[in-house]
Structure formats: C-alpha cells, structure tokens
N, C-alpha and C. Protein backbone atom coordinates (compact mmCIF):
# COMPACT_ATOMS: atom_id res chain seq x y z
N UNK A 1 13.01 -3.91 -70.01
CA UNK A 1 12.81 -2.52 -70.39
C UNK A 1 13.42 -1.63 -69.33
N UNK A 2 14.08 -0.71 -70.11
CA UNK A 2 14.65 0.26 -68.80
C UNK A 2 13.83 1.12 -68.50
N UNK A 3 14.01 1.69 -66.76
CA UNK A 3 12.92 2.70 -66.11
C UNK A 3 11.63 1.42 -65.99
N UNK A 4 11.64 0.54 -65.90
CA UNK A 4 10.50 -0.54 -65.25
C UNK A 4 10.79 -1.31 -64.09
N UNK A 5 9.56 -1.50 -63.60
CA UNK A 5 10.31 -2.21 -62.34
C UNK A 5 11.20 -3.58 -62.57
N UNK A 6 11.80 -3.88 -61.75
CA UNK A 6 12.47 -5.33 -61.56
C UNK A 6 11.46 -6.17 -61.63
N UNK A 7 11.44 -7.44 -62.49
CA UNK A 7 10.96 -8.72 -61.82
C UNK A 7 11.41 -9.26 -60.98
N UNK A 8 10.50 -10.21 -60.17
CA UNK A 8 11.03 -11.18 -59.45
C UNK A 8 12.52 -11.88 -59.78
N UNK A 9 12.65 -12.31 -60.77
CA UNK A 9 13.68 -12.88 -61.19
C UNK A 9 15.02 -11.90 -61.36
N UNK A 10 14.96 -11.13 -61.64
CA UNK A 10 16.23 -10.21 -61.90
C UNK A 10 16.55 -9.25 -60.58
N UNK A 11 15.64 -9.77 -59.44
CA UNK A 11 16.10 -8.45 -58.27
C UNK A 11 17.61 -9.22 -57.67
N UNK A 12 18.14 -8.56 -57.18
CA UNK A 12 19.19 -9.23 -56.48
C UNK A 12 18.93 -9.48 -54.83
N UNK A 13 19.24 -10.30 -54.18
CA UNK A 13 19.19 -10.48 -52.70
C UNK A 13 19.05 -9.77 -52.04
N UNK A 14 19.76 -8.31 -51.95
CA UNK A 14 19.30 -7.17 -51.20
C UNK A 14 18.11 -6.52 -51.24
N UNK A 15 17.49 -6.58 -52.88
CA UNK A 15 16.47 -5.73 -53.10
C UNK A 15 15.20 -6.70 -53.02
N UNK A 16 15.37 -8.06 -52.07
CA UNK A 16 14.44 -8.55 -51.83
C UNK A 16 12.79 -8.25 -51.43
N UNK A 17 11.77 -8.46 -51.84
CA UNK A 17 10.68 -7.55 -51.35
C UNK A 17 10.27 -7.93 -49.76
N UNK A 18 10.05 -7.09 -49.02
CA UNK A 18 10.16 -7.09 -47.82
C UNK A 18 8.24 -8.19 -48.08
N UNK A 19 8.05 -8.92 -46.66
CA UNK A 19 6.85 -9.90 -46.51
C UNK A 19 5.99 -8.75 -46.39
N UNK A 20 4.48 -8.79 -47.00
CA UNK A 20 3.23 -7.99 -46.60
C UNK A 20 3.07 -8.23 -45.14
N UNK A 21 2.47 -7.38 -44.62
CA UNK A 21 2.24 -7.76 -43.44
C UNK A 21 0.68 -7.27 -42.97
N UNK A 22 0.01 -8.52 -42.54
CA UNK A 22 -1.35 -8.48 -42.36
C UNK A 22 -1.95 -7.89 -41.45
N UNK A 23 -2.40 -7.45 -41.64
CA UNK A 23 -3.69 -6.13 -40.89
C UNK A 23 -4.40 -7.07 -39.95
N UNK A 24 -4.41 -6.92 -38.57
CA UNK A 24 -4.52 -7.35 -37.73
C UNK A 24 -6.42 -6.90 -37.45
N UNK A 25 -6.97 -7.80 -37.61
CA UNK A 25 -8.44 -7.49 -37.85
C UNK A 25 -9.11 -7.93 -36.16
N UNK A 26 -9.90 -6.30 -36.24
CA UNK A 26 -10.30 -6.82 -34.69
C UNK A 26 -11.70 -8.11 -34.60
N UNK A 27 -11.13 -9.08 -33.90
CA UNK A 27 -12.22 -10.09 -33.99
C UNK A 27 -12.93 -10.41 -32.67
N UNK A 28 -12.85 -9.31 -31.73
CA UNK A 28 -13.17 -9.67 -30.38
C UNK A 28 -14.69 -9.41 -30.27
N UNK A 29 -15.45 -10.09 -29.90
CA UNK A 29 -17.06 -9.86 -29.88
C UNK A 29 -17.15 -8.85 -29.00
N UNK A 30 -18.56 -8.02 -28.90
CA UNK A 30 -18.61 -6.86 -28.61
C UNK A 30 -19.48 -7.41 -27.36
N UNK A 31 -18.60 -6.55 -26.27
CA UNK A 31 -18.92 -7.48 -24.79
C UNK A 31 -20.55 -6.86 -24.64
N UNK A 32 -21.58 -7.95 -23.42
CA UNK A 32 -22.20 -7.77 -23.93
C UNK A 32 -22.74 -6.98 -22.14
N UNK A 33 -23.91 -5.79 -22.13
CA UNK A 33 -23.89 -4.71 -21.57
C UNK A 33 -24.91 -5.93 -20.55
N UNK A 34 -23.84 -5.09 -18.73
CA UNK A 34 -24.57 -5.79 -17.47
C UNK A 34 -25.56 -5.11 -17.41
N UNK A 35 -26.64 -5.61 -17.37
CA UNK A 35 -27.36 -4.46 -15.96
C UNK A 35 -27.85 -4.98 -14.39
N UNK A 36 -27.40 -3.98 -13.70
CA UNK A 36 -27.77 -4.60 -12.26
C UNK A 36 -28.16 -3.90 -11.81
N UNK A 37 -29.60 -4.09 -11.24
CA UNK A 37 -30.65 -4.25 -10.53
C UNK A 37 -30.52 -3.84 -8.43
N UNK A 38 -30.50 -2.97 -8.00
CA UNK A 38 -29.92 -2.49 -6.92
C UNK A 38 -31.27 -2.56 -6.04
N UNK A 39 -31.18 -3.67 -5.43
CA UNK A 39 -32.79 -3.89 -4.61
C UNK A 39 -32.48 -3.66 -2.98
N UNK A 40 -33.16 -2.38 -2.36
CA UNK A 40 -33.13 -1.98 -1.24
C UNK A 40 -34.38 -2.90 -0.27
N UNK A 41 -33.80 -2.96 0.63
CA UNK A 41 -34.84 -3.49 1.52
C UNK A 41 -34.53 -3.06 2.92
N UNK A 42 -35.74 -2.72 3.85
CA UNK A 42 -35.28 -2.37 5.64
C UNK A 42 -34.43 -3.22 5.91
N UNK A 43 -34.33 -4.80 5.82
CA UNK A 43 -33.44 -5.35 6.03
C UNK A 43 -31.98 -5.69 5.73
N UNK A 44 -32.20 -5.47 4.33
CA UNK A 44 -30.72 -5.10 3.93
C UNK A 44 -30.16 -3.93 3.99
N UNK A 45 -30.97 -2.98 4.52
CA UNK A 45 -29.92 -2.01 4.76
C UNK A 45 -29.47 -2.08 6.50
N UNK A 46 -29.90 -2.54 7.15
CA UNK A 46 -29.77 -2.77 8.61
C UNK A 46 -28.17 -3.68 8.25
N UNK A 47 -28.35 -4.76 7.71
CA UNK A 47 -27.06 -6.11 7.66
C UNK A 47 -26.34 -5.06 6.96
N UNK A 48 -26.02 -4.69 5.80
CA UNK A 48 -25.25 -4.03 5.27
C UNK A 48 -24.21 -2.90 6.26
N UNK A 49 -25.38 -2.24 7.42
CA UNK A 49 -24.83 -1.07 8.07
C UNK A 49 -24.13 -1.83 9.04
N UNK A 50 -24.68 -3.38 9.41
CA UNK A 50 -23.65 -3.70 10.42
C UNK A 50 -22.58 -4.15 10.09
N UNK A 51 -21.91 -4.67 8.37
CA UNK A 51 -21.18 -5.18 8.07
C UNK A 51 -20.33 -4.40 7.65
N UNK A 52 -20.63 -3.32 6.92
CA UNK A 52 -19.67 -2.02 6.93
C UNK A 52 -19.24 -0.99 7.71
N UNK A 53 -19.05 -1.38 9.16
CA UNK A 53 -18.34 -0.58 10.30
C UNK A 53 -17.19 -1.15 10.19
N UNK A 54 -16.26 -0.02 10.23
CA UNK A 54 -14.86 0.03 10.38
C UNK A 54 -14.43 -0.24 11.70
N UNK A 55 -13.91 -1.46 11.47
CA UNK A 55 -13.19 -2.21 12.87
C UNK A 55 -11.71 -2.23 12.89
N UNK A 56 -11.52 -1.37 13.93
CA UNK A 56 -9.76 -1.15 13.89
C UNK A 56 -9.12 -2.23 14.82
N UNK A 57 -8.14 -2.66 14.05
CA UNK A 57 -7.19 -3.81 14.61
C UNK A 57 -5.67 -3.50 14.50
N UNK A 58 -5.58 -3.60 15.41
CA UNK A 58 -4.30 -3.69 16.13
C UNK A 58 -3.00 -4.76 15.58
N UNK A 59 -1.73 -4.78 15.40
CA UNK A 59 -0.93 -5.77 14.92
C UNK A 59 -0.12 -6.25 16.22
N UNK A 60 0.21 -6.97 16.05
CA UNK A 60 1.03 -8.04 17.62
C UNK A 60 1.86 -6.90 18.02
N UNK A 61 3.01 -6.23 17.64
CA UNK A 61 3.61 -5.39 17.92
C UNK A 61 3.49 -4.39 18.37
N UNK A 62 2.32 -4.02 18.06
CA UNK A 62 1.31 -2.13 18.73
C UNK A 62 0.99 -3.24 19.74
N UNK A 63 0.43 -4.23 20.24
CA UNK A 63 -0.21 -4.51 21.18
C UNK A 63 0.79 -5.07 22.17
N UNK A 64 1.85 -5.40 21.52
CA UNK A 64 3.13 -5.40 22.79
C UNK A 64 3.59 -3.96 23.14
N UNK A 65 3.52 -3.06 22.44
CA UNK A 65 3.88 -1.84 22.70
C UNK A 65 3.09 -0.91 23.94
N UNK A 66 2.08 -1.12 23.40
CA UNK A 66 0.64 -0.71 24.43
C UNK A 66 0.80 -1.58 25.90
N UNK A 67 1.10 -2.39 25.90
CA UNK A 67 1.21 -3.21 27.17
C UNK A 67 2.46 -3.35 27.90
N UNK A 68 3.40 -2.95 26.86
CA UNK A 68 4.72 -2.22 27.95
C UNK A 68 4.26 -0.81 28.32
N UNK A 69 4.08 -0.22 27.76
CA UNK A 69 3.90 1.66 28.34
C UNK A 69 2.98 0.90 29.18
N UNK A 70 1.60 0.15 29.34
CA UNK A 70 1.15 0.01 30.54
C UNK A 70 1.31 -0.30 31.81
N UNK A 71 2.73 -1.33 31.41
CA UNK A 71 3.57 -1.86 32.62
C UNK A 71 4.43 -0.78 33.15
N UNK A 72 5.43 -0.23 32.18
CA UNK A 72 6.36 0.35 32.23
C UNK A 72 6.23 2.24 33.08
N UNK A 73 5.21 2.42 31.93
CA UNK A 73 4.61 3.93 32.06
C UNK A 73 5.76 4.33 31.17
N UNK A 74 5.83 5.99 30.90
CA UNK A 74 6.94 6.33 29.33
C UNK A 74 7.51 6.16 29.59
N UNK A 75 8.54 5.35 28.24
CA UNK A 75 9.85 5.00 28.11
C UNK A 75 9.46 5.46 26.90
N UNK A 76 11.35 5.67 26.36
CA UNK A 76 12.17 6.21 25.20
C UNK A 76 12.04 5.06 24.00
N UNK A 77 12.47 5.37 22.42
CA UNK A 77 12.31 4.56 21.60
C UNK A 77 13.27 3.54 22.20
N UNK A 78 14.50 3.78 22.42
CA UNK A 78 15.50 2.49 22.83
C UNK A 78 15.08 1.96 23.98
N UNK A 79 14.67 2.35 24.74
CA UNK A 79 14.03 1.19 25.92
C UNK A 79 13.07 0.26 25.63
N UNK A 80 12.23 1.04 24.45
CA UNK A 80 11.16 -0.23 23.91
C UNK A 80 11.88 -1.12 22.80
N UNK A 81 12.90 -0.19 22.08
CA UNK A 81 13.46 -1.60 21.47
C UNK A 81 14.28 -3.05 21.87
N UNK A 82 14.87 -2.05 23.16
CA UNK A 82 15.80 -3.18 23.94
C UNK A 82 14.68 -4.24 24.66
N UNK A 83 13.69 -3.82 25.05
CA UNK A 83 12.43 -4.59 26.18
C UNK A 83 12.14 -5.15 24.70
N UNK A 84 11.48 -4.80 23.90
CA UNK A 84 11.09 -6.01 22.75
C UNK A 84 11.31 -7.00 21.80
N UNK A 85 12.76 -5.91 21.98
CA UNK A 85 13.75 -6.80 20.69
C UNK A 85 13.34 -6.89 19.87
N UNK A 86 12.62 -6.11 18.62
CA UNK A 86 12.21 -5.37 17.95
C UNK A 86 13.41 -4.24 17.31
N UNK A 87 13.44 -4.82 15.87
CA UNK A 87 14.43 -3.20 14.91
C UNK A 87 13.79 -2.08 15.36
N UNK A 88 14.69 -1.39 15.44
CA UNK A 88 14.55 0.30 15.73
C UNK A 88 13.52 0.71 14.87
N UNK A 89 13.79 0.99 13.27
CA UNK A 89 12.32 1.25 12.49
C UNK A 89 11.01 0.20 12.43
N UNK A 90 10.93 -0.66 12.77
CA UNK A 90 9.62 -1.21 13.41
C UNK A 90 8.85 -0.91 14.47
N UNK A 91 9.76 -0.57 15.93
CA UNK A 91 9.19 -0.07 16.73
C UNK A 91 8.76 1.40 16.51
N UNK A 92 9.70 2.39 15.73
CA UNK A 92 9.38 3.54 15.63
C UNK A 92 7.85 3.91 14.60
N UNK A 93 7.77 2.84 13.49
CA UNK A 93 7.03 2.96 12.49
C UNK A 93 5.70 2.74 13.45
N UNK A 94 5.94 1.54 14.25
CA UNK A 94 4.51 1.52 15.12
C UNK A 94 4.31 2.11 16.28
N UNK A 95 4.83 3.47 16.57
CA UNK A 95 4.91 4.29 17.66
C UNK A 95 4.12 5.47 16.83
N UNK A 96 4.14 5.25 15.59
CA UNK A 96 3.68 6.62 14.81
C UNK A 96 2.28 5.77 14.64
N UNK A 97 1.96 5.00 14.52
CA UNK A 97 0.60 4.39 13.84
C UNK A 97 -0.03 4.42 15.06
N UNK A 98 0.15 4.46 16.34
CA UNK A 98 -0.35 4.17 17.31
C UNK A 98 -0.93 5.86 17.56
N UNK A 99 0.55 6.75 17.69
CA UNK A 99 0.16 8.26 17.46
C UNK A 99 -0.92 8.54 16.73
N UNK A 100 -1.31 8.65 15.64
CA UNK A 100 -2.30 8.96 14.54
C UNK A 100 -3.59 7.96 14.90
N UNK A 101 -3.44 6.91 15.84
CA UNK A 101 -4.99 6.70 15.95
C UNK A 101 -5.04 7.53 17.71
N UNK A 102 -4.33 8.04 18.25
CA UNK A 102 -4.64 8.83 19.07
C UNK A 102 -4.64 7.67 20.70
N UNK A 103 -3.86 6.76 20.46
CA UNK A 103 -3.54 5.48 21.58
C UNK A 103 -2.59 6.31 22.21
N UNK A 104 -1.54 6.77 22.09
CA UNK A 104 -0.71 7.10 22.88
C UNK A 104 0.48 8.93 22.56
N UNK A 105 0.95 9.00 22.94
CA UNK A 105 1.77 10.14 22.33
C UNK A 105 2.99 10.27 22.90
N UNK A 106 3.44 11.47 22.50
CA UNK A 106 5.00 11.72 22.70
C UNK A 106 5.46 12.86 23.06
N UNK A 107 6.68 12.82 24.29
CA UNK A 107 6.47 13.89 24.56
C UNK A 107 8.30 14.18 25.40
N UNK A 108 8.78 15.28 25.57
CA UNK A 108 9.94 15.56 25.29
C UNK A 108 10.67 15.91 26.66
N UNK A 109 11.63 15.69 27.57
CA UNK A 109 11.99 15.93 28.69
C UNK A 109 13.44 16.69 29.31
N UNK A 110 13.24 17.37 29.19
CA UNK A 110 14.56 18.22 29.31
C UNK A 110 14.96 18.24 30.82
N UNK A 111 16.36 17.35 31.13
CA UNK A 111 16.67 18.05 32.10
C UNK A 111 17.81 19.15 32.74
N UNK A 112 17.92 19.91 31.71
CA UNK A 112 18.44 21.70 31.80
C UNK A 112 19.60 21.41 31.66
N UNK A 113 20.13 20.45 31.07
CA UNK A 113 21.40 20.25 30.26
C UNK A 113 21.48 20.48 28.89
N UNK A 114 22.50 20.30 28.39
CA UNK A 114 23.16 20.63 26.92
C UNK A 114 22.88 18.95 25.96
N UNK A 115 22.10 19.76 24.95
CA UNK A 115 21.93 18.47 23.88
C UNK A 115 20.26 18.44 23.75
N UNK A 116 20.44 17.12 22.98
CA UNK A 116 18.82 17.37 22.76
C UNK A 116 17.97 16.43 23.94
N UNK A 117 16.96 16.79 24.40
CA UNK A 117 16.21 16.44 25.08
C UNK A 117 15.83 14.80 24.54
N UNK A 118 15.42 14.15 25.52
CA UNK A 118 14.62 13.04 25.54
C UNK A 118 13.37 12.91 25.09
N UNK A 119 13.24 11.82 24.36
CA UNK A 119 11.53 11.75 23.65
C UNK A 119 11.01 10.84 24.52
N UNK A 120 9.86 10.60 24.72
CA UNK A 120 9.18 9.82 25.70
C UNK A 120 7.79 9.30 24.80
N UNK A 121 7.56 7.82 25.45
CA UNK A 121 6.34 7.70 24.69
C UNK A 121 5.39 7.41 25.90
N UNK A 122 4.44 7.74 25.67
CA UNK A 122 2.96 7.15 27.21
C UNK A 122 1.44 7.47 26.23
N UNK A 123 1.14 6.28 27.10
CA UNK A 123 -0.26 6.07 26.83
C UNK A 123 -1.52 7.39 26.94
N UNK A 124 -1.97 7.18 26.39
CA UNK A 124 -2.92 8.63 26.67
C UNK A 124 -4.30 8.36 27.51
C-alpha cells in the first residue's frame, strides 16, 4: 500500500532499522547510612593532643645548607651551589623554604660599585 510504512522485507540496506537501544537501569543497591559514634574521653583527648603536634622536618639538603652557613657564615647562592654540588634551583628552592620557616635570611651587599649588589644568605 502506498503512504505505509516499509516492511521488513522491502526496506533496502540503507534504510535499515537502526538496533533499540536499552535503557540502562540503575541496579546499584542503595548504600547503606554509617553512623559513628564520637566517644571523648580525658584520655583520649590527652593521646590525641600529643599525636597531633606539628613536627617540622627538615630534608637532607636544608640540613646541609644550615650547616654550611654554620661553618661558612653568609655566602651567595653560587658558593652554596659550588660547596654542595647541588642544581642552582634546588639550592635556591631550599633557601626559600628555609626563609619562610624563619631559619635563616637574606640579605644584600653593596660595595659602591656599578651593577647589582650581592645576595647573601646567613643564619638567623
């Protein structure tokens, strides 16, 4: 009949019917609710307070660094790289970490010449 759909049999290859495609059904069980129970005690809060102090540690490199300026007294970034043999941005990266916990600082030396002054590092 004309104006009806195609049968199966008379469609041609192109007008193949595309596969249904199945609805993806959620099957995941519905997780099931914690509850926890937060039990204070004098004693656990004593262990707790001693176990959560922030203990600052040092890496091999800050602690070779720290112990040349102790030997040395200030020297420049290239003097500590040449004494450590240590890349330039390693020593510098841990010259700043050392700065910000307030171990040592930096500080600038002009001697009334042309150019830029000298940086210096020393222990504080």
């Amino acid at each position: 009949m004309p104006g009806t759909k195609l049968e199966a049999r008379e469609r041609m290859p192109s007008e193949a019917p595309l596969p249904l495609q199945k609805k993806k059904e959620n099957k995941s069980k519905p997780k099931p609710k914690i509850k926890v129970k937060k039990m204070t005690s004098i004693t656990n809060n004593i262990v707790l307070k001693e176990f959560s102090e922030e203990k600052e540690y040092i890496s091999p490199i800050q602690h070779n660094l720290i112990e040349t300026l102790e030997e040395k007294g200030p020297l420049t970034r290239k003097d500590l790289v040449n004494h450590l043999n240590s890349p330039r941005t390693t020593v510098y990266d841990n010259l700043i970490k050392l700065q910000k916990r307030k171990l040592i600082q930096k500080f600038s030396k002009n001697n009334g010449t042309k150019g830029r002054p000298l940086v210096f590092w020393r222990l504080i």
